[in-house]
PDB file of N, CA and C in Angstrom:
ATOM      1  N   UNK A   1     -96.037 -63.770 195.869  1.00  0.00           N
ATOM      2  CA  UNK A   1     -96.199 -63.368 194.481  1.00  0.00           C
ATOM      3  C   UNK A   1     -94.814 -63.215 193.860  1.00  0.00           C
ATOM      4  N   UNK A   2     -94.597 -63.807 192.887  1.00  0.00           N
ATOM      5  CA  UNK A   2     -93.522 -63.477 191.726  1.00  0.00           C
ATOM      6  C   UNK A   2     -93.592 -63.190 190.228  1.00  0.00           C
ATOM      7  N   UNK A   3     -92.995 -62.682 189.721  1.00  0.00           N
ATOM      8  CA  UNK A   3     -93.370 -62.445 188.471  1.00  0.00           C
ATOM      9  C   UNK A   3     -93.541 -64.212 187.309  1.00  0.00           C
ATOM     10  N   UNK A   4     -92.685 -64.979 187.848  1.00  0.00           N
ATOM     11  CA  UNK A   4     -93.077 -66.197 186.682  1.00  0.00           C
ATOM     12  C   UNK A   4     -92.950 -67.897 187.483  1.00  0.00           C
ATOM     13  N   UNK A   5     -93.517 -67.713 188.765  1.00  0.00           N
ATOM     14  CA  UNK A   5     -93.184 -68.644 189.560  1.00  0.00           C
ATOM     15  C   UNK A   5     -91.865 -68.794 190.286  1.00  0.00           C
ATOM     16  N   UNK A   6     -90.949 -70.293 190.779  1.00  0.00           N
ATOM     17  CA  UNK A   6     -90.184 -70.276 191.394  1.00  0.00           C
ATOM     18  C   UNK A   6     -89.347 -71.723 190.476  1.00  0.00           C
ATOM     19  N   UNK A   7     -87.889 -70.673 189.924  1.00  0.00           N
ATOM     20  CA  UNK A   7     -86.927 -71.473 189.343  1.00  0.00           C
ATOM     21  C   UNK A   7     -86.222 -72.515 190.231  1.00  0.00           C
ATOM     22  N   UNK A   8     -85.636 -73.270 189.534  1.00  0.00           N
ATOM     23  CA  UNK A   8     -84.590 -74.034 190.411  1.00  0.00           C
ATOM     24  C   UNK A   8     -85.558 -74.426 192.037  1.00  0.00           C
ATOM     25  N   UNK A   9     -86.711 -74.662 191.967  1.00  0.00           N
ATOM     26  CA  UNK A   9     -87.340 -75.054 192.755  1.00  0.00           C
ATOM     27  C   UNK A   9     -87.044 -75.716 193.709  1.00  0.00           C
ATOM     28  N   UNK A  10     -87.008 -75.904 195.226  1.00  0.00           N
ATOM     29  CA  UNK A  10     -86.565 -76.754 196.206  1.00  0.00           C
ATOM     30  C   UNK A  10     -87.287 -76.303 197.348  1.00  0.00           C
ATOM     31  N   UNK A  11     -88.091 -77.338 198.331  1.00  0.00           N
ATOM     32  CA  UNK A  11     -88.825 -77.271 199.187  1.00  0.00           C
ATOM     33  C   UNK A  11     -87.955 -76.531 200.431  1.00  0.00           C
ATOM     34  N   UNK A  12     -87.242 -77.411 200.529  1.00  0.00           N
ATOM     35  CA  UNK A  12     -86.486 -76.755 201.827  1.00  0.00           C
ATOM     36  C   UNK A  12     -85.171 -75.458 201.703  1.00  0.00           C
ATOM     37  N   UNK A  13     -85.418 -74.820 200.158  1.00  0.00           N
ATOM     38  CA  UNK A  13     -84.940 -74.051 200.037  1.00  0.00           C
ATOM     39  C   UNK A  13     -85.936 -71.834 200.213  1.00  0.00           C
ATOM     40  N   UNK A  14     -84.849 -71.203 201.037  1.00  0.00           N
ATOM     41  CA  UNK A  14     -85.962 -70.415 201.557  1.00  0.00           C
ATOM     42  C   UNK A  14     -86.497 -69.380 200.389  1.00  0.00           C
ATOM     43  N   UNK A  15     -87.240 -68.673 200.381  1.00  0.00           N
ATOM     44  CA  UNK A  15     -87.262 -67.804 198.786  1.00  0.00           C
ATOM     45  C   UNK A  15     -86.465 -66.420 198.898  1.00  0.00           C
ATOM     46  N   UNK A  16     -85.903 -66.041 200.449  1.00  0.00           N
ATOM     47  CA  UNK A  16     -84.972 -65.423 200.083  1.00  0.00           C
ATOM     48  C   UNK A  16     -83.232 -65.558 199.520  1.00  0.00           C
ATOM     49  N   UNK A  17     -83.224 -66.844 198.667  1.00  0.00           N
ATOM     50  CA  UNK A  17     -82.509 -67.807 198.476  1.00  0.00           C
ATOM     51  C   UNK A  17     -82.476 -67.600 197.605  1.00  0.00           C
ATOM     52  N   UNK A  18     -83.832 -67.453 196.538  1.00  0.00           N
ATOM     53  CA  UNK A  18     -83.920 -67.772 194.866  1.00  0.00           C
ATOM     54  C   UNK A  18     -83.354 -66.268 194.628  1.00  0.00           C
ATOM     55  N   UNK A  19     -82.738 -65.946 193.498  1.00  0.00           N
ATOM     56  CA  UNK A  19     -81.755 -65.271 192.360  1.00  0.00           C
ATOM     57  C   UNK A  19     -83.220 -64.553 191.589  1.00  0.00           C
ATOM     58  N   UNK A  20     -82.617 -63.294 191.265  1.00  0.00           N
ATOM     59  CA  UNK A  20     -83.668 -62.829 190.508  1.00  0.00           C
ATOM     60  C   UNK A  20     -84.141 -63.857 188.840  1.00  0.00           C
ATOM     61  N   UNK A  21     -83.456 -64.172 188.688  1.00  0.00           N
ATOM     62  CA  UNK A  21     -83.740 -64.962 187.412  1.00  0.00           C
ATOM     63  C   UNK A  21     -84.372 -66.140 187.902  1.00  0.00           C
ATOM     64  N   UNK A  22     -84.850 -66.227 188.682  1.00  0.00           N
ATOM     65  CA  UNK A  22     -85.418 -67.933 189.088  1.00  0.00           C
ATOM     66  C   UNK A  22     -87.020 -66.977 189.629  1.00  0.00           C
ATOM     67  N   UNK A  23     -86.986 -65.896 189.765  1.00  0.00           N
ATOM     68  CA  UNK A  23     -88.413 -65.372 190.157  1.00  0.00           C
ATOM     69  C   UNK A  23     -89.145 -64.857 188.984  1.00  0.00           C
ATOM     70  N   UNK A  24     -88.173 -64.241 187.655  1.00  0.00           N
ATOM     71  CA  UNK A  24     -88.113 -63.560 186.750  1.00  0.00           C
ATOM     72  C   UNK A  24     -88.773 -63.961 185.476  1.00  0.00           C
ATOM     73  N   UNK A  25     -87.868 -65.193 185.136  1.00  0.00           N
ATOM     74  CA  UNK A  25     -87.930 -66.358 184.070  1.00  0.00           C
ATOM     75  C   UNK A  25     -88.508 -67.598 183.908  1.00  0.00           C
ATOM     76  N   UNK A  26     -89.109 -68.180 184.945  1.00  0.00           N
ATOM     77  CA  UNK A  26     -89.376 -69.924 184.963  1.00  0.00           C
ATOM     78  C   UNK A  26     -90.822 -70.002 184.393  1.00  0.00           C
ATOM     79  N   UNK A  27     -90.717 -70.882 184.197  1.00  0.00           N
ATOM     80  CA  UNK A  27     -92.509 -71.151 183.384  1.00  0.00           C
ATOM     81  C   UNK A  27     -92.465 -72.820 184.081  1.00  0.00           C
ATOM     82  N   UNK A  28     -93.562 -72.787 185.165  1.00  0.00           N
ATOM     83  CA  UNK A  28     -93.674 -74.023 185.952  1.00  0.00           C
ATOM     84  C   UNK A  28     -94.603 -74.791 184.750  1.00  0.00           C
ATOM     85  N   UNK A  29     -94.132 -76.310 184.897  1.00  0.00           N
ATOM     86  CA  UNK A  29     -95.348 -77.429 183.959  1.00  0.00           C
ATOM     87  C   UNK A  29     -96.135 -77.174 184.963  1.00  0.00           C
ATOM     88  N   UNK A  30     -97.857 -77.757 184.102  1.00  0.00           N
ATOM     89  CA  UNK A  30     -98.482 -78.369 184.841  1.00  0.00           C
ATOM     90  C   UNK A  30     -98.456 -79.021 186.155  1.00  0.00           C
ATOM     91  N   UNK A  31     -97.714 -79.893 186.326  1.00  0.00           N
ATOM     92  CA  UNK A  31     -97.670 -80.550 186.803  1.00  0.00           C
ATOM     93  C   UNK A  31     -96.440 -80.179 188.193  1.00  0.00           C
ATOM     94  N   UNK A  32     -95.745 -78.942 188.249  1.00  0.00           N
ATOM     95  CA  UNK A  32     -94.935 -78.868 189.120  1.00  0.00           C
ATOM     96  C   UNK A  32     -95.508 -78.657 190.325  1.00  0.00           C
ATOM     97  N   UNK A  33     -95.331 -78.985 191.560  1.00  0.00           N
ATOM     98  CA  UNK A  33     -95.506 -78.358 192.620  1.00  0.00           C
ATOM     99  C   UNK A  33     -94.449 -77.427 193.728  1.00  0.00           C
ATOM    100  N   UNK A  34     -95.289 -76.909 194.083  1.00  0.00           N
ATOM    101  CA  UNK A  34     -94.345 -76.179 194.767  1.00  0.00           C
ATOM    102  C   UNK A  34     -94.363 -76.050 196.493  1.00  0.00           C
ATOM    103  N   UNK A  35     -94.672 -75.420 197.341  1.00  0.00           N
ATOM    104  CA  UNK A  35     -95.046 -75.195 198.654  1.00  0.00           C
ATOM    105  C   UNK A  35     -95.713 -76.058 199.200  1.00  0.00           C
ATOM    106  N   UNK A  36     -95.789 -76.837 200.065  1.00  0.00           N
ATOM    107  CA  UNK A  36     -97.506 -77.534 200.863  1.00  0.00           C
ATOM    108  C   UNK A  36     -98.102 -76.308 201.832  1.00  0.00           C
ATOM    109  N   UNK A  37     -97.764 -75.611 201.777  1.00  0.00           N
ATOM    110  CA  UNK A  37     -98.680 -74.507 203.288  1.00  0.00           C
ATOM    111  C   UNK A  37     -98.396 -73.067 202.465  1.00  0.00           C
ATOM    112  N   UNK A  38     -98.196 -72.742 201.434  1.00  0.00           N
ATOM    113  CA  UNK A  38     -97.958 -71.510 200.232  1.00  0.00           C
ATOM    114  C   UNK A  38     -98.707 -71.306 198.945  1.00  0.00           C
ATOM    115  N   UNK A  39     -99.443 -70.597 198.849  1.00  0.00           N
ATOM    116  CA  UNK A  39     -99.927 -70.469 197.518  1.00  0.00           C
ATOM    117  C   UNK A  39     -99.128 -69.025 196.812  1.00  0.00           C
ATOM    118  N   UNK A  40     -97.753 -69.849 195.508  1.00  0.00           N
ATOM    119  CA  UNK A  40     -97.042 -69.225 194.445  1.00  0.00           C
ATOM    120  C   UNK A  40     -98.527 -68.380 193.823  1.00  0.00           C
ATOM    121  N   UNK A  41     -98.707 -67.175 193.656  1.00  0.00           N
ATOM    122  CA  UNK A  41     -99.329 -66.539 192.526  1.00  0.00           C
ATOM    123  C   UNK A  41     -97.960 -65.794 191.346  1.00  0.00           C
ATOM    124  N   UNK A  42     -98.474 -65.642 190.742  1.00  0.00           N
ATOM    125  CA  UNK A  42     -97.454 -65.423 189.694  1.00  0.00           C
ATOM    126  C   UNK A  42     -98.668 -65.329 187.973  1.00  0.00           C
ATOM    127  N   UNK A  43     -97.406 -64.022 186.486  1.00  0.00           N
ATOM    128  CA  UNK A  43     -97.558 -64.298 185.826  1.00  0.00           C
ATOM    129  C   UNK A  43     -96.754 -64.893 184.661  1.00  0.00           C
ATOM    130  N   UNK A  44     -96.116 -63.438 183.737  1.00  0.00           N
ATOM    131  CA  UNK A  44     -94.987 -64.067 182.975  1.00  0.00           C
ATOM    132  C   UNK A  44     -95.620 -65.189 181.628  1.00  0.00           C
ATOM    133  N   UNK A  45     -96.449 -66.174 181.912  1.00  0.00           N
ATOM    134  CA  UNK A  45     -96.751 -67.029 180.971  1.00  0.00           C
ATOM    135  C   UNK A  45     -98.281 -67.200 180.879  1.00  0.00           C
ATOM    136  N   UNK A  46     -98.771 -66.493 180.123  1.00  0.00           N
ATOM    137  CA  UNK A  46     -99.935 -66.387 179.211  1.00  0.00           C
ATOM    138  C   UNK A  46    -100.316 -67.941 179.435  1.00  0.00           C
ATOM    139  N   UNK A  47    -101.744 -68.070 180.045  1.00  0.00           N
ATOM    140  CA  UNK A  47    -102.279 -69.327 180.027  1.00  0.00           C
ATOM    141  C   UNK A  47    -102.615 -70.362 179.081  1.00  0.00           C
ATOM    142  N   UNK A  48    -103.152 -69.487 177.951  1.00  0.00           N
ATOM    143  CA  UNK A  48    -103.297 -70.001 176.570  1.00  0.00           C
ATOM    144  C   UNK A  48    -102.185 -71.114 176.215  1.00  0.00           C
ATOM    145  N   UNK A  49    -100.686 -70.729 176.441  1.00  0.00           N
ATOM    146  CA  UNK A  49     -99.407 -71.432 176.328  1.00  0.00           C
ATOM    147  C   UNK A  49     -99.778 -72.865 177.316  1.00  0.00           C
ATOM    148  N   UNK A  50    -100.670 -73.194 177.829  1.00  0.00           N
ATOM    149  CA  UNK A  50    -100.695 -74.438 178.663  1.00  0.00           C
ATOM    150  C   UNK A  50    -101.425 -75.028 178.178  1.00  0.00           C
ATOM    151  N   UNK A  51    -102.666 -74.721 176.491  1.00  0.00           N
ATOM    152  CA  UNK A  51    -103.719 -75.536 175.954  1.00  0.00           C
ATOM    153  C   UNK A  51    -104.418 -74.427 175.781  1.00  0.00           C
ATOM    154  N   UNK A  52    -105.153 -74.070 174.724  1.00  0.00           N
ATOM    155  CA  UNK A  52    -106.363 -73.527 173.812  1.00  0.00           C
ATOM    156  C   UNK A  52    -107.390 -73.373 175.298  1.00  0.00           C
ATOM    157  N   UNK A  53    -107.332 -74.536 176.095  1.00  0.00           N
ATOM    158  CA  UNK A  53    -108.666 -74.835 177.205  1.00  0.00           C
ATOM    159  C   UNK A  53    -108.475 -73.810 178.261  1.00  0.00           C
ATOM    160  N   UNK A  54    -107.090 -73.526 178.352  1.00  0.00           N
ATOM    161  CA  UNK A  54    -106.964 -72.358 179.345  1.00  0.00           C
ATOM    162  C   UNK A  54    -107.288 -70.833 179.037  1.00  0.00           C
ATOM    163  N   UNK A  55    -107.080 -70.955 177.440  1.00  0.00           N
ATOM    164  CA  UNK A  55    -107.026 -69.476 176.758  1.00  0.00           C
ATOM    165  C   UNK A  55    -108.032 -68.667 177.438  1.00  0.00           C
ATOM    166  N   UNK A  56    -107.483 -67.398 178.424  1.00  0.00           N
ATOM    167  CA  UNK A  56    -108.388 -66.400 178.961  1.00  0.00           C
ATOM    168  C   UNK A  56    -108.780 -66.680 180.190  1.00  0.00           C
ATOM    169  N   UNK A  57    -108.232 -67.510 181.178  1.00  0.00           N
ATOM    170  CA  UNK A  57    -109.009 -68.128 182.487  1.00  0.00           C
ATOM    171  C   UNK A  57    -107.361 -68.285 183.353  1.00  0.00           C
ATOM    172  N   UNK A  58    -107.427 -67.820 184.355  1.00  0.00           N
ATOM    173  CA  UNK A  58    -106.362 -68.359 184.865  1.00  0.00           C
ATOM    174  C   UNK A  58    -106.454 -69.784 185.547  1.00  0.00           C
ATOM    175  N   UNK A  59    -105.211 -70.374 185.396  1.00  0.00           N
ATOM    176  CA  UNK A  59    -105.057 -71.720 185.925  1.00  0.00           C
ATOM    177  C   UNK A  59    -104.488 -71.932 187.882  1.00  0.00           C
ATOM    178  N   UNK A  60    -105.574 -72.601 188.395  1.00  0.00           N
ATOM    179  CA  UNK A  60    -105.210 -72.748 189.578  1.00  0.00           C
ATOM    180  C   UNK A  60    -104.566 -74.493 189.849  1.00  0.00           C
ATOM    181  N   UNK A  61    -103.661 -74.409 190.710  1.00  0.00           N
ATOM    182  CA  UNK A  61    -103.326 -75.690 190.885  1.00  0.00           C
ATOM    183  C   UNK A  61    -102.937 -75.807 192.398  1.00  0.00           C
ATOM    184  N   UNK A  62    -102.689 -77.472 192.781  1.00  0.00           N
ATOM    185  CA  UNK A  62    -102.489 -77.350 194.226  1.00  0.00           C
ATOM    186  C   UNK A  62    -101.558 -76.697 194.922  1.00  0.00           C
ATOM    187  N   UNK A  63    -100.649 -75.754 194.379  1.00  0.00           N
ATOM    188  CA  UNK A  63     -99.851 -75.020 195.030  1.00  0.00           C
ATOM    189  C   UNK A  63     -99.056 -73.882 194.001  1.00  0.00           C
ATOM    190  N   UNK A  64     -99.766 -73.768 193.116  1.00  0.00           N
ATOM    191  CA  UNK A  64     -99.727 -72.085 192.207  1.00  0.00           C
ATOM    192  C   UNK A  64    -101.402 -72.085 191.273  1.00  0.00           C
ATOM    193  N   UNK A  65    -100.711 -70.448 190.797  1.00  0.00           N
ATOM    194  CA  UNK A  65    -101.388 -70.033 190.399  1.00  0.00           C
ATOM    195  C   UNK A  65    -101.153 -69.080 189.479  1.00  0.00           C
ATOM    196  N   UNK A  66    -101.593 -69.377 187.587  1.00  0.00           N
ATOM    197  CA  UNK A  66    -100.954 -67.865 187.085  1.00  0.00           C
ATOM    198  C   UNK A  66    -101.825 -67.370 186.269  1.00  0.00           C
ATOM    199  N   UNK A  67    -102.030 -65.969 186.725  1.00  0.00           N
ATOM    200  CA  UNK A  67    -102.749 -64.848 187.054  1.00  0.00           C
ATOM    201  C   UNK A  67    -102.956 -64.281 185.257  1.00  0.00           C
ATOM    202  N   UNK A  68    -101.500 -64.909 184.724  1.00  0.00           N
ATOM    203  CA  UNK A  68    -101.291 -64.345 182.755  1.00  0.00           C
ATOM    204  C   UNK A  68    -102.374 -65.098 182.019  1.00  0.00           C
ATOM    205  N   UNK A  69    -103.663 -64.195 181.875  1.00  0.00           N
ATOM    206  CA  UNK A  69    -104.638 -64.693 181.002  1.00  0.00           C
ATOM    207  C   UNK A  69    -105.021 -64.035 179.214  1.00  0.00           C
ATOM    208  N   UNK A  70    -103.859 -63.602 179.511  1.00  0.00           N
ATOM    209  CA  UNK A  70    -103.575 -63.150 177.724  1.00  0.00           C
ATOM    210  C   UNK A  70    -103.840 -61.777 177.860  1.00  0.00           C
ATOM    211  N   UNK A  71    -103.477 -60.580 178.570  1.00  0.00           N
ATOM    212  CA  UNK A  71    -104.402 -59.368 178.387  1.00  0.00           C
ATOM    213  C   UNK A  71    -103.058 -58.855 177.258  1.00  0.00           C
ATOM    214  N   UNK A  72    -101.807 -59.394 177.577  1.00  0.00           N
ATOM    215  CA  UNK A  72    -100.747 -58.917 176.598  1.00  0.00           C
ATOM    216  C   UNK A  72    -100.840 -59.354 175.235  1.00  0.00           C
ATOM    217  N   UNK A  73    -101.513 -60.086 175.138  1.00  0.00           N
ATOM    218  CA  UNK A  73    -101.586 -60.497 173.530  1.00  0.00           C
ATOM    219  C   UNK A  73    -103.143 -60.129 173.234  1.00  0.00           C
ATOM    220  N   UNK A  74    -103.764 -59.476 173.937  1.00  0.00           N
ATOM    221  CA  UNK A  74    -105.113 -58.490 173.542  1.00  0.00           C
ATOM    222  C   UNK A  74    -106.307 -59.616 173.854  1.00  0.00           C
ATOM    223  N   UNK A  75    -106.007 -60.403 174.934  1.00  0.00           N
ATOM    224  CA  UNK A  75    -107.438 -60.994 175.488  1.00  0.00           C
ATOM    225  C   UNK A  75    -107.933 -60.026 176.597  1.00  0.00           C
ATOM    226  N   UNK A  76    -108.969 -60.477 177.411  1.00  0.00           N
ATOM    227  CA  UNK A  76    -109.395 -59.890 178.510  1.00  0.00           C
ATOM    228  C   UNK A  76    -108.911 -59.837 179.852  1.00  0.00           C
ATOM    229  N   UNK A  77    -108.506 -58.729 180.337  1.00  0.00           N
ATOM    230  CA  UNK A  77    -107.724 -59.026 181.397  1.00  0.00           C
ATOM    231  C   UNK A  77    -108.504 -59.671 182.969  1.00  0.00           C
ATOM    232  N   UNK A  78    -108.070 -60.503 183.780  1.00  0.00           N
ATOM    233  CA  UNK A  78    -108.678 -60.662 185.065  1.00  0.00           C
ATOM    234  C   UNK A  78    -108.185 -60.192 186.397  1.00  0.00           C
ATOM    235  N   UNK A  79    -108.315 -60.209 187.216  1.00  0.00           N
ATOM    236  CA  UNK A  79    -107.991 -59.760 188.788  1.00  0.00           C
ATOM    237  C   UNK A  79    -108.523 -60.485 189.778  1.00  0.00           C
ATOM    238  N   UNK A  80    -107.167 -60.932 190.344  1.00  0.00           N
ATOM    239  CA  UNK A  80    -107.452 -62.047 191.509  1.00  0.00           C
ATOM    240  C   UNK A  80    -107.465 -61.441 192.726  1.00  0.00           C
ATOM    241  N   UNK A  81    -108.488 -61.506 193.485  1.00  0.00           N
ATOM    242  CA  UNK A  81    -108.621 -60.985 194.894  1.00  0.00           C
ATOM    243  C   UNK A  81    -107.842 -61.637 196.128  1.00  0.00           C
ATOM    244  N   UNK A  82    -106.819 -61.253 196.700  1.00  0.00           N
ATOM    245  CA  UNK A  82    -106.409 -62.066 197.421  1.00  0.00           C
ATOM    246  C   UNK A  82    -106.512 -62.440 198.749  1.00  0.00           C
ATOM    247  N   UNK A  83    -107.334 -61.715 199.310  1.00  0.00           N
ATOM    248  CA  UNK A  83    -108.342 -61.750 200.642  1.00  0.00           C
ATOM    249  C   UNK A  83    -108.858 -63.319 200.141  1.00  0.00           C
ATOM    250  N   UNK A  84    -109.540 -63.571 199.314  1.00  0.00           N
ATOM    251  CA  UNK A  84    -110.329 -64.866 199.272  1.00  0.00           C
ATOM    252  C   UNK A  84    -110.043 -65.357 197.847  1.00  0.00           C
ATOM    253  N   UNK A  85    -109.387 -65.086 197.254  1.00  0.00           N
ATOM    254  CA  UNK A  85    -108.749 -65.582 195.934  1.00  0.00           C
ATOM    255  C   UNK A  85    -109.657 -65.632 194.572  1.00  0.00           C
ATOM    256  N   UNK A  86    -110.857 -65.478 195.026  1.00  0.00           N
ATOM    257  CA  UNK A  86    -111.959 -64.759 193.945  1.00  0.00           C
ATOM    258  C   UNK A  86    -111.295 -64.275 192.935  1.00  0.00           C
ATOM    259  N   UNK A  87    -111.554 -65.120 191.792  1.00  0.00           N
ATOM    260  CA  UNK A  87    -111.334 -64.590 189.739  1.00  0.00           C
ATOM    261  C   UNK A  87    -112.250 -63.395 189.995  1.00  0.00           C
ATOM    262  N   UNK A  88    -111.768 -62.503 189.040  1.00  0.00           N
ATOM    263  CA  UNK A  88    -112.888 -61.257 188.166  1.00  0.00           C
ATOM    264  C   UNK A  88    -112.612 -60.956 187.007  1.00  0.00           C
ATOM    265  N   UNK A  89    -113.226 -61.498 186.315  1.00  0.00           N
ATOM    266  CA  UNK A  89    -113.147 -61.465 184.761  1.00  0.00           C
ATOM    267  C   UNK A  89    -113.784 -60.570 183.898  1.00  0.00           C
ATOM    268  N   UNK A  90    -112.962 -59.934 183.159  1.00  0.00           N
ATOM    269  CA  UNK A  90    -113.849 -58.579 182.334  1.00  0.00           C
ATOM    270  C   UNK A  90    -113.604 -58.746 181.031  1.00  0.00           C
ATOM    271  N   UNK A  91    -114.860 -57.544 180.412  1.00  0.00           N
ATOM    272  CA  UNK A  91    -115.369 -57.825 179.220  1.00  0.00           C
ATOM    273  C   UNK A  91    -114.449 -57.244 178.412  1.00  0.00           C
ATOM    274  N   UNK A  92    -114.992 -56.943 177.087  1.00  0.00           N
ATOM    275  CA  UNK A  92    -113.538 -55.979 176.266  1.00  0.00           C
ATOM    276  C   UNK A  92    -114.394 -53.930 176.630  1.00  0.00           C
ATOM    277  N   UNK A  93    -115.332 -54.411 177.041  1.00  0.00           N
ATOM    278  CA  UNK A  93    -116.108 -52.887 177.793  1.00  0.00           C
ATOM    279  C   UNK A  93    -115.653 -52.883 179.099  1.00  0.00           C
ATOM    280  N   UNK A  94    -114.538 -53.667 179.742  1.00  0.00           N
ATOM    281  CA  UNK A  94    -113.997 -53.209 181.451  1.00  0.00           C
ATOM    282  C   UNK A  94    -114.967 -53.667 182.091  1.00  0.00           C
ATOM    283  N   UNK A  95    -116.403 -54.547 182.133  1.00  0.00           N
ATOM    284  CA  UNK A  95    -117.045 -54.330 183.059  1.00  0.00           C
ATOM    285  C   UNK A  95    -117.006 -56.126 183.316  1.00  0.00           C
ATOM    286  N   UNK A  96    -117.213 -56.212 184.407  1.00  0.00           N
ATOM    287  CA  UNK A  96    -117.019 -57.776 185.300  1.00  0.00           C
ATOM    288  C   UNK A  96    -117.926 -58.218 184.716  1.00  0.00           C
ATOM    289  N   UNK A  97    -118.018 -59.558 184.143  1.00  0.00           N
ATOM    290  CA  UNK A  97    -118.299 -60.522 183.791  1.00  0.00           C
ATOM    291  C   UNK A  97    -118.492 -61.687 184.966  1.00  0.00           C
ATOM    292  N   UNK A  98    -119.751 -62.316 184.380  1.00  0.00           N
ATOM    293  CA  UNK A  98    -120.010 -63.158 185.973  1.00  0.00           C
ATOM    294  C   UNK A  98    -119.945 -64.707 185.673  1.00  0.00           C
TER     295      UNK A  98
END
């Protein structure tokens, strides 16, 4: 887990390597990958910022995941279970949504 993914990205580089500003600051594209045997969770960047289609849902991909589904700009917040990675999505009443 990091707060906004992994800056200055490099496979064979270790993550006690990366600089606080590379854990802090980065906003991965679509399309970046990261780890083959690691799943990055991370927030920092509001999903909405990746397409209208994400607005409120977090986005999973083959090797991240970010968790920022707008609760800072007054959407609904979610909680990712990380035993089994299970979304939980709630209402603007706190209660899970199915």
């Amino acid at each position: 887990m990091t707060h906004s993914g992994l800056g200055s990205f490099q496979k064979d580089k270790k993550l006690s390597e990366y600089s606080s500003a590379d854990l802090l600051w980065n906003r991965p594209s679509l399309t970046e990958d990261y780890f083959d045997d690691v799943t990055v969770v991370f927030g920092h960047t509001p999903t909405v910022y990746y397409g209208e289609n994400f607005k409120g849902k977090a986005i999973k991909t083959d090797t991240w995941i970010d968790v920022d589904v707008g609760a800072g700009l007054g959407l609904n917040p979610m909680l990712l279970r990380l035993d089994d990675m299970k979304e939980f999505y709630f209402d603007e009443n706190m209660e899970i949504v199915e």
